[in-house]
N, C-alpha and C. Protein backbone atom coordinates (compact mmCIF):
# COMPACT_ATOMS: atom_id res chain seq x y z
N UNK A 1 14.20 26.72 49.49
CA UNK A 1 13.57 26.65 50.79
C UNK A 1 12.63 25.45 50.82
N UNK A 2 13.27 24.51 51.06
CA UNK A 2 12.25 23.24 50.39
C UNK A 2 12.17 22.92 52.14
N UNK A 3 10.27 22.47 52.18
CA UNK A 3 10.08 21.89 53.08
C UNK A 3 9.90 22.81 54.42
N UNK A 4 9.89 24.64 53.36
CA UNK A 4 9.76 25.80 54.81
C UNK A 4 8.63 26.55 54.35
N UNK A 5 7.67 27.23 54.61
CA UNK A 5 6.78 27.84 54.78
C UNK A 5 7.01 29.16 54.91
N UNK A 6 6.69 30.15 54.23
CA UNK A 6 6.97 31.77 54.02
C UNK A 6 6.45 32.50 53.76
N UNK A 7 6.29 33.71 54.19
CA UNK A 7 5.47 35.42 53.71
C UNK A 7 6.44 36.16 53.20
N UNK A 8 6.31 37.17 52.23
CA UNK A 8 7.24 38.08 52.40
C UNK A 8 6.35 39.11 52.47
N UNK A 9 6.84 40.31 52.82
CA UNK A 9 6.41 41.60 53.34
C UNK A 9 6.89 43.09 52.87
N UNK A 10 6.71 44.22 54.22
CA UNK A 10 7.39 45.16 54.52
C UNK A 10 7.53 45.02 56.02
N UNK A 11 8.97 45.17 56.96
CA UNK A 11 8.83 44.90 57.75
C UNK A 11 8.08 46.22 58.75
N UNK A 12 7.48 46.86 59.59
CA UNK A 12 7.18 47.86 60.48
C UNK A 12 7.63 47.73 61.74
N UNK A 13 7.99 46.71 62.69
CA UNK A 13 8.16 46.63 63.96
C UNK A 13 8.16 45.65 64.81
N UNK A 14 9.23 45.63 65.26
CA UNK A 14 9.56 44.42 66.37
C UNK A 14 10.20 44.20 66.72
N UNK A 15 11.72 44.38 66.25
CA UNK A 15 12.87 44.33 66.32
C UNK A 15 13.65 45.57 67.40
N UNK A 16 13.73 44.40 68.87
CA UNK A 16 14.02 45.92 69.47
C UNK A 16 15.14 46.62 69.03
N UNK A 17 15.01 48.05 69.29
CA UNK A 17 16.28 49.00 68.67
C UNK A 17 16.66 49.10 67.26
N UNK A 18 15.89 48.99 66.72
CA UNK A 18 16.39 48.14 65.28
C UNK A 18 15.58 49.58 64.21
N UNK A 19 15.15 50.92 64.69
CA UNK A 19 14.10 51.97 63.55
C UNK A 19 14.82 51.69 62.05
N UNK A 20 15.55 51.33 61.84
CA UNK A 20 16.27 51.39 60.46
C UNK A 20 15.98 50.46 59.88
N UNK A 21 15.59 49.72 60.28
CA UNK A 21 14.55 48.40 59.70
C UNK A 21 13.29 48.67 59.09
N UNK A 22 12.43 49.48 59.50
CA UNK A 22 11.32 50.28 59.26
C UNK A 22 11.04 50.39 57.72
N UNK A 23 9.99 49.86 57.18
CA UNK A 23 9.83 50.22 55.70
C UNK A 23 10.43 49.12 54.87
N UNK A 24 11.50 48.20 54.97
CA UNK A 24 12.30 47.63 54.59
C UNK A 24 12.07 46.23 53.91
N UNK A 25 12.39 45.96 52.78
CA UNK A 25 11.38 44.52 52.13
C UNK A 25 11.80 43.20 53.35
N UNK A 26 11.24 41.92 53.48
CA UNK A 26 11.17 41.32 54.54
C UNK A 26 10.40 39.83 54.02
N UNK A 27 10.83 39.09 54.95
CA UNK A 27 10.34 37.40 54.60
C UNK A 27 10.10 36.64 55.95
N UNK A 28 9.04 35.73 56.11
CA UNK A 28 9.39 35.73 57.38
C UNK A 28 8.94 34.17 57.44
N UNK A 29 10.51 33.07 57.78
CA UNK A 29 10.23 32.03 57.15
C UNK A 29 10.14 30.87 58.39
N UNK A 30 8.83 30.16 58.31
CA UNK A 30 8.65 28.95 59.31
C UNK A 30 9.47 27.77 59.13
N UNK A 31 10.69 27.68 59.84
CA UNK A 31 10.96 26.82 60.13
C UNK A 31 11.19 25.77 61.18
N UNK A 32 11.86 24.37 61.43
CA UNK A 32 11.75 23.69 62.60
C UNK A 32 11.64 24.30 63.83
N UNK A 33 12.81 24.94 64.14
CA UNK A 33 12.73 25.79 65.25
C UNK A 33 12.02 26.69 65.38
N UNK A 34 11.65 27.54 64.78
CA UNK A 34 11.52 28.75 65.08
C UNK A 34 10.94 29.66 63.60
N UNK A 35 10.32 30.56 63.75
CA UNK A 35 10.65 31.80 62.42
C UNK A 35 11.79 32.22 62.70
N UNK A 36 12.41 32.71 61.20
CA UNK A 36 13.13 33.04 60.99
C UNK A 36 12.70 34.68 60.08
N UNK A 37 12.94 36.14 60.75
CA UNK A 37 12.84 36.82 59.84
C UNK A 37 14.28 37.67 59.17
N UNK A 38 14.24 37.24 58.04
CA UNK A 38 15.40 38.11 57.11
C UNK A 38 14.65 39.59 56.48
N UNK A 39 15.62 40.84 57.09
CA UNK A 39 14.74 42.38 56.81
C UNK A 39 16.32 42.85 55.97
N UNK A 40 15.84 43.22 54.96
CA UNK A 40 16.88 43.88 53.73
C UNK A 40 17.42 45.24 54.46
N UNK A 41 18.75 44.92 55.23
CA UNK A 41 19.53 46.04 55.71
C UNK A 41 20.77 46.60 55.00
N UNK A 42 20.30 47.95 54.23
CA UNK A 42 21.48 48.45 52.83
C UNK A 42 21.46 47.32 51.79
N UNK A 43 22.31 46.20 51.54
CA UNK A 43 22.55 45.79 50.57
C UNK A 43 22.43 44.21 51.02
N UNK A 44 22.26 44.09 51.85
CA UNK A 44 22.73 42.94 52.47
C UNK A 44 20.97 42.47 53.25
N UNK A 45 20.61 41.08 53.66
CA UNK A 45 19.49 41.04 54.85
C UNK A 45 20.19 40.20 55.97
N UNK A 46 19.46 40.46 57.03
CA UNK A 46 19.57 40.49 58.69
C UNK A 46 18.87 39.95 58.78
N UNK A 47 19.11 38.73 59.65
CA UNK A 47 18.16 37.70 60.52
C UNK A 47 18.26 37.38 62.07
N UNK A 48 16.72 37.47 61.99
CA UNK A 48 16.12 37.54 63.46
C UNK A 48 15.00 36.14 63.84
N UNK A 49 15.98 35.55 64.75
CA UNK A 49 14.93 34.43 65.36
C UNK A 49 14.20 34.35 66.18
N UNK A 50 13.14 33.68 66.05
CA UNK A 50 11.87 33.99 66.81
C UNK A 50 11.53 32.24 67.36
N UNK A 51 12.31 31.70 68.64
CA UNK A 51 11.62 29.77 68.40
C UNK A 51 9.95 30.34 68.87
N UNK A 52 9.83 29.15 69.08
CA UNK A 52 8.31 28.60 68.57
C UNK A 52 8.04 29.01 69.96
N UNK A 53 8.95 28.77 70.85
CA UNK A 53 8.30 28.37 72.43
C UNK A 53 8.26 30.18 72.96
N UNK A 54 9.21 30.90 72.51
CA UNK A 54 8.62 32.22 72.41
C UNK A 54 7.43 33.09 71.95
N UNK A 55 6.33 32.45 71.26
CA UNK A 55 5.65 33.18 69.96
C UNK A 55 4.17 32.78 71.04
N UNK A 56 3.52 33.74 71.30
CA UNK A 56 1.97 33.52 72.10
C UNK A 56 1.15 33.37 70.70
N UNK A 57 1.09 33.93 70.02
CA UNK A 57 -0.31 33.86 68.97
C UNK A 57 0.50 34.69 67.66
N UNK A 58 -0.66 34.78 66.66
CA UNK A 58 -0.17 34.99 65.43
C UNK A 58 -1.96 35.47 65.05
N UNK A 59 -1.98 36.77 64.56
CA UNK A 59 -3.33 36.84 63.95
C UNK A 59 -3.04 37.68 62.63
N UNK A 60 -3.82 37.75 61.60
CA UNK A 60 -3.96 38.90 60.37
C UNK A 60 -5.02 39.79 60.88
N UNK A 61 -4.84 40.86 60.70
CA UNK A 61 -5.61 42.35 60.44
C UNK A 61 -5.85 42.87 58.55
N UNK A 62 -6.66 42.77 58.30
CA UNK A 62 -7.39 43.02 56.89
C UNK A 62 -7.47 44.60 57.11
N UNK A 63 -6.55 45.61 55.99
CA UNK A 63 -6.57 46.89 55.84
C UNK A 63 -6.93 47.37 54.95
N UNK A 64 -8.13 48.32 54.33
CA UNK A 64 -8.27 49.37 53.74
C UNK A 64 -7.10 50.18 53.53
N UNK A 65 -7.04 51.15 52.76
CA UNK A 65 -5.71 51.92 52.42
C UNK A 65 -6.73 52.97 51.42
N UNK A 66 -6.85 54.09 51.73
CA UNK A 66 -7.27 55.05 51.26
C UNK A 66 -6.90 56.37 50.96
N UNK A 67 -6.29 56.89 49.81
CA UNK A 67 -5.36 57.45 49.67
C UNK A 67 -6.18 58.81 48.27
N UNK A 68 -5.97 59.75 48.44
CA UNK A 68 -6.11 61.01 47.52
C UNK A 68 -4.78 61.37 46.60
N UNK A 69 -4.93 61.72 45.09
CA UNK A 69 -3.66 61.60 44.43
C UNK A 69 -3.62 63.31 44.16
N UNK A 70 -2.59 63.92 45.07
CA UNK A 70 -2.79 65.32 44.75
C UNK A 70 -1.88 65.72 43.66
N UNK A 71 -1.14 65.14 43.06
CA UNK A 71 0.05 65.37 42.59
C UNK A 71 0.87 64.57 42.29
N UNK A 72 2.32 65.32 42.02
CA UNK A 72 3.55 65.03 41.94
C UNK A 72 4.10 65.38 43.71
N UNK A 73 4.73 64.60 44.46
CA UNK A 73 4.92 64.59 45.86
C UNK A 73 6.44 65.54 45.51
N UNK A 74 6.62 66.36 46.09
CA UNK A 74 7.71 67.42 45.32
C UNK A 74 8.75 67.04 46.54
N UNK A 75 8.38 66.06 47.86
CA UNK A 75 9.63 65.94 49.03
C UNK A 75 10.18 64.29 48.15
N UNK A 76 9.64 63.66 47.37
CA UNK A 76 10.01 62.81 46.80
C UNK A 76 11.48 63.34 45.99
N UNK A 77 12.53 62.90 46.46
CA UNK A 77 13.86 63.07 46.01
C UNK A 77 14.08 62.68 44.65
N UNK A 78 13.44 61.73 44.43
CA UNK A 78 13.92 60.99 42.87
C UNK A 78 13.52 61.93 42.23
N UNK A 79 12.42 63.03 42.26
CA UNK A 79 11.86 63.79 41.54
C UNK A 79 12.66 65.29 40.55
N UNK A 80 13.61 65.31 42.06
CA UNK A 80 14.91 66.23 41.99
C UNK A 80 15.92 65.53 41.13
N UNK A 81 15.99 64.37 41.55
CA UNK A 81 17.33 63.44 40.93
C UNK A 81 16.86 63.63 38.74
N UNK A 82 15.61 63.32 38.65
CA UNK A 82 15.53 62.51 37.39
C UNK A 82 15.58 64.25 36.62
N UNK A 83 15.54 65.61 37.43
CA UNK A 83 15.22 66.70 36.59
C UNK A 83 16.68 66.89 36.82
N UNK A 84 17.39 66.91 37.53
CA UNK A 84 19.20 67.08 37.21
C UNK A 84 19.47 66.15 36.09
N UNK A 85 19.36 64.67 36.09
CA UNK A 85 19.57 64.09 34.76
C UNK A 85 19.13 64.53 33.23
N UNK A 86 18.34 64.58 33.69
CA UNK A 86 17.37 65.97 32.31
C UNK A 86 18.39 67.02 31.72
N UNK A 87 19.01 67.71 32.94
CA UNK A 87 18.97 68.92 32.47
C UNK A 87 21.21 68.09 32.13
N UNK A 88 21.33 67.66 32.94
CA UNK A 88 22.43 66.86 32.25
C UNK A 88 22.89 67.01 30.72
N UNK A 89 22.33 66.35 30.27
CA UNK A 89 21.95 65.72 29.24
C UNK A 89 21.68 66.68 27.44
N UNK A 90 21.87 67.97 28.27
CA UNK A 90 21.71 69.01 27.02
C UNK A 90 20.69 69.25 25.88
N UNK A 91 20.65 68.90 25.21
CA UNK A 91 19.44 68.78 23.82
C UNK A 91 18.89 67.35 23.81
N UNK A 92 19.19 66.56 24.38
CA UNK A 92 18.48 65.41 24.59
C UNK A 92 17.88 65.53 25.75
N UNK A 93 18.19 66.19 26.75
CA UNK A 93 17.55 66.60 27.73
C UNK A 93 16.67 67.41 27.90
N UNK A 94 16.19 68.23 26.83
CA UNK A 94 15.34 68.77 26.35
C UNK A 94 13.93 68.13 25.88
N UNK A 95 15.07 67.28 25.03
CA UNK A 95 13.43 66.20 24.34
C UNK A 95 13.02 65.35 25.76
N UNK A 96 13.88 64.76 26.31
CA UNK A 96 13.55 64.23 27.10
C UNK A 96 12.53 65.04 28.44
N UNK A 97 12.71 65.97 28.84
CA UNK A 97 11.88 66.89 29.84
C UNK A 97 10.40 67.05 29.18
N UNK A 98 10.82 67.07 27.64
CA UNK A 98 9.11 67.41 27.00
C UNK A 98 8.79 66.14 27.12
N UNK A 99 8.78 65.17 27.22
CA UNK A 99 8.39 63.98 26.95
C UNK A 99 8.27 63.47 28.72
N UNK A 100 8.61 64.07 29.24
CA UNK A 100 8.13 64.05 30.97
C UNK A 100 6.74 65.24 31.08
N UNK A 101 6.88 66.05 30.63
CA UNK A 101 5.82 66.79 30.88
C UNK A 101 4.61 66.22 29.74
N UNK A 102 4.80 65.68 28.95
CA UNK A 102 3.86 65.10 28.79
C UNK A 102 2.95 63.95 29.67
N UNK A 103 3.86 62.99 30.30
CA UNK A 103 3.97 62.18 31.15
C UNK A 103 2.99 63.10 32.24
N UNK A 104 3.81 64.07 32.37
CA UNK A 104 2.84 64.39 33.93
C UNK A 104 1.60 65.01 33.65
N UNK A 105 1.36 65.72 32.15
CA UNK A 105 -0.01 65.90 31.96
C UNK A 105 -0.83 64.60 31.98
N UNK A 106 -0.56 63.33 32.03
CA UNK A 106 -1.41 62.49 31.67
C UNK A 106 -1.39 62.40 33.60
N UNK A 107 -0.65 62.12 33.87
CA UNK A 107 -0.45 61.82 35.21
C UNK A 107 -1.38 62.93 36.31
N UNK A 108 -1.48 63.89 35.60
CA UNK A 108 -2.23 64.82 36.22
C UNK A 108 -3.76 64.93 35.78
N UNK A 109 -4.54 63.92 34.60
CA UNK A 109 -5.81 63.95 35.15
C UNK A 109 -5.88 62.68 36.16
N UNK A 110 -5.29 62.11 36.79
CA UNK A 110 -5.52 61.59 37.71
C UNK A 110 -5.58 62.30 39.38
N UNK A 111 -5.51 63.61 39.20
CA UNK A 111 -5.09 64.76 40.72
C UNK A 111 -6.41 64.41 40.72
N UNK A 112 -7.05 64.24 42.46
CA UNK A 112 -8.08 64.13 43.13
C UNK A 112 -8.98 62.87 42.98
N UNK A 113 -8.48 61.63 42.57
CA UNK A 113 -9.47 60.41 42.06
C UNK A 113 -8.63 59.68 43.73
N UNK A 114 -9.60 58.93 43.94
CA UNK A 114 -8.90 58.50 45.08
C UNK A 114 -8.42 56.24 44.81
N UNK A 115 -7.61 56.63 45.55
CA UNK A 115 -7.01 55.36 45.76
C UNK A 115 -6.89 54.28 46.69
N UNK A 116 -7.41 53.16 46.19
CA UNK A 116 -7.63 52.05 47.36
C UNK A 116 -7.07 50.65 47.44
N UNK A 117 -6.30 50.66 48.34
CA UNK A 117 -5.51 49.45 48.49
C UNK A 117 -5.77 48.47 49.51
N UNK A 118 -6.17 47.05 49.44
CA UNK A 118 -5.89 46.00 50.69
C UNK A 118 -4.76 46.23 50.72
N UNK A 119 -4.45 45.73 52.72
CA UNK A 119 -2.99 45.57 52.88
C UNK A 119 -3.06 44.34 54.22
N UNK A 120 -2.78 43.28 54.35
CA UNK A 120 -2.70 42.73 55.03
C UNK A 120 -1.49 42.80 56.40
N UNK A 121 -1.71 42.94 57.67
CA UNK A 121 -0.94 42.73 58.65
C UNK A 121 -0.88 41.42 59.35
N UNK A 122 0.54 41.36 59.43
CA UNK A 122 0.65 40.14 60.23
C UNK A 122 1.38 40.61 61.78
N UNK A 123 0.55 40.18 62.65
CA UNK A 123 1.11 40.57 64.09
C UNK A 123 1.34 39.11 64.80
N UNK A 124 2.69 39.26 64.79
CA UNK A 124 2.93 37.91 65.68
C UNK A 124 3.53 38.31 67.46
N UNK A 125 2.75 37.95 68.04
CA UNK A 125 2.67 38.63 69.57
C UNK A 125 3.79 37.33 69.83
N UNK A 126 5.16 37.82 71.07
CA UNK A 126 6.05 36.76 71.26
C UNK A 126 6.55 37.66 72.78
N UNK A 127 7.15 36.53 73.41
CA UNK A 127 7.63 37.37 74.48
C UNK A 127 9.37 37.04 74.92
N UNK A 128 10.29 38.14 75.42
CA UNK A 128 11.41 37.60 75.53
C UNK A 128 12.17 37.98 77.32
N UNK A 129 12.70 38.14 77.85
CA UNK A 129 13.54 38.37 79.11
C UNK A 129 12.65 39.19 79.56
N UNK A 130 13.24 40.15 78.41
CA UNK A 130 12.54 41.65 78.36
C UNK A 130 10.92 42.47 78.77
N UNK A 131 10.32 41.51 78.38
CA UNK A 131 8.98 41.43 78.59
C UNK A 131 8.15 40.70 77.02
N UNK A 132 6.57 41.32 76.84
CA UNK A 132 6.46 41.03 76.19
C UNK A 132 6.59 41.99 74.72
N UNK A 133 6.69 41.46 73.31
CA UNK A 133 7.08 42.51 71.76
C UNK A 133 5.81 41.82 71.09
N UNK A 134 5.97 42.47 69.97
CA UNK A 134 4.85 42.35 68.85
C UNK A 134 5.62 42.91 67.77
N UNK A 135 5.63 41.80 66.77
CA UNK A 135 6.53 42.00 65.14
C UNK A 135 5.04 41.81 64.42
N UNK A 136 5.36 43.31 63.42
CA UNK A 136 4.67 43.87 62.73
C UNK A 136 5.02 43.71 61.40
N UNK A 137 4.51 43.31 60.54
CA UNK A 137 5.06 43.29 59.07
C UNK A 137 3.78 43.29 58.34
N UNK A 138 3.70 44.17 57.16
CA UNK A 138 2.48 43.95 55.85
C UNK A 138 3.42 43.02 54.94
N UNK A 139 2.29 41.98 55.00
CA UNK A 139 2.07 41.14 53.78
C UNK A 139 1.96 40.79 52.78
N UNK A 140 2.37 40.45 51.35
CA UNK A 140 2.03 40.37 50.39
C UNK A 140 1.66 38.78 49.87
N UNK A 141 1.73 38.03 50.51
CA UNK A 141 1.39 36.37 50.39
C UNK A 141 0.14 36.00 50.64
N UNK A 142 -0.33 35.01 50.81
CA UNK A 142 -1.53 34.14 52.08
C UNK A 142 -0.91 33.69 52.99
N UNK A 143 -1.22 33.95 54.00
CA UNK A 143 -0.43 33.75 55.29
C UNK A 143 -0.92 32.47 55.61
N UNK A 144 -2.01 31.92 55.34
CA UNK A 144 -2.64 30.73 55.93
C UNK A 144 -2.14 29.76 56.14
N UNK A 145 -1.18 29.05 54.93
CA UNK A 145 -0.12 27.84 55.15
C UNK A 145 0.56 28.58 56.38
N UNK A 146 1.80 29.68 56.79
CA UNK A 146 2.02 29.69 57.85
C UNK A 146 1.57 29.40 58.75
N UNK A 147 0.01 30.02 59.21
CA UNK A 147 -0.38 30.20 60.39
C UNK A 147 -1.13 28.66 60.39
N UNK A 148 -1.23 27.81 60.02
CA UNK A 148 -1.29 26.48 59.36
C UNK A 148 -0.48 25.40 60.40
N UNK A 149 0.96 25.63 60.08
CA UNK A 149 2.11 25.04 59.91
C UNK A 149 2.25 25.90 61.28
N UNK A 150 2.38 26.93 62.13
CA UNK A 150 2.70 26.95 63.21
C UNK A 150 1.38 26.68 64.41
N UNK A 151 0.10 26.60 63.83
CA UNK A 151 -0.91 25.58 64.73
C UNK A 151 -0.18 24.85 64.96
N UNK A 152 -0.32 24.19 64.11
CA UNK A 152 0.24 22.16 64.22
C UNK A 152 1.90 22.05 64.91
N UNK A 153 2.41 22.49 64.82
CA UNK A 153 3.85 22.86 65.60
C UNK A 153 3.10 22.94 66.85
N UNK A 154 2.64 23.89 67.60
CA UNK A 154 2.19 24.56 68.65
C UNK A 154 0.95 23.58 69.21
N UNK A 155 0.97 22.61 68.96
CA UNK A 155 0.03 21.33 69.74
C UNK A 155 0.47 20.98 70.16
């Protein structure tokens, strides 16, 4: 990507009709024309263009993330998945289950310590036929070269 400017993310929203997008890893790359966002759909990613002359503003929102660790989350599926492999597995599956419950005793003096995460949002407000949208994505980059690089475009 030589000569393009990029975030990557999680995508949350923008894409009309698109809920299956939701949650989904995401990049969202400045180029000549336009952003370009690619959102990881099944196996494959999907791209969505955004030109320049569509896009009103671009701001970050700075998030707290505050979270209580009660447990083992028991609607967490993998949780089901990795104790069928266990039990799979016969006498090695044995050692192996003790050697998870050890795991979760350690894992369990952590029940009730709480947890805190930054999370950066990027809201890029744009408008189309339709009216006006707002694409939502958390961040894991510095957004600043973007929002940088689409000032200076946008003069």
């Amino acid at each position: 990507m030589e000569n393009e400017v990029y975030v990557t993310g999680v995508y949350i929203s923008g894409v009309a009709k698109r809920p299956d997008l939701v949650n989904q890893p995401c990049v969202l790359v400045c180029k000549e024309e336009g952003f370009v966002l690619s959102v990881l759909s099944g196996e494959e990613a999907e791209a969505f263009n955004f030109p320049y002359n569509n896009i009103d503003n671009i701001t970050i929102n700075n998030r707290v993330l505050v979270s209580e660790n009660n447990g083992l989350d028991r609607k967490d599926p993998r949780t089901y998945e990795n104790l069928l492999g266990f039990a799979l597995f016969g006498v090695k599956g044995y050692a192996l289950t003790k050697t998870a419950e050890l795991s979760n005793q350690a894992f369990r003096n952590t029940i009730g310590k709480m947890n805190y995460s930054n999370v950066q949002e990027l809201l890029v407000e744009y408008h189309t036929d339709e009216g006006n949208r707002r694409l939502l994505i958390t961040i894991n980059s510095d957004p600043r070269e973007l929002i940088g690089y689409f000032n200076n475009i946008k003069k």
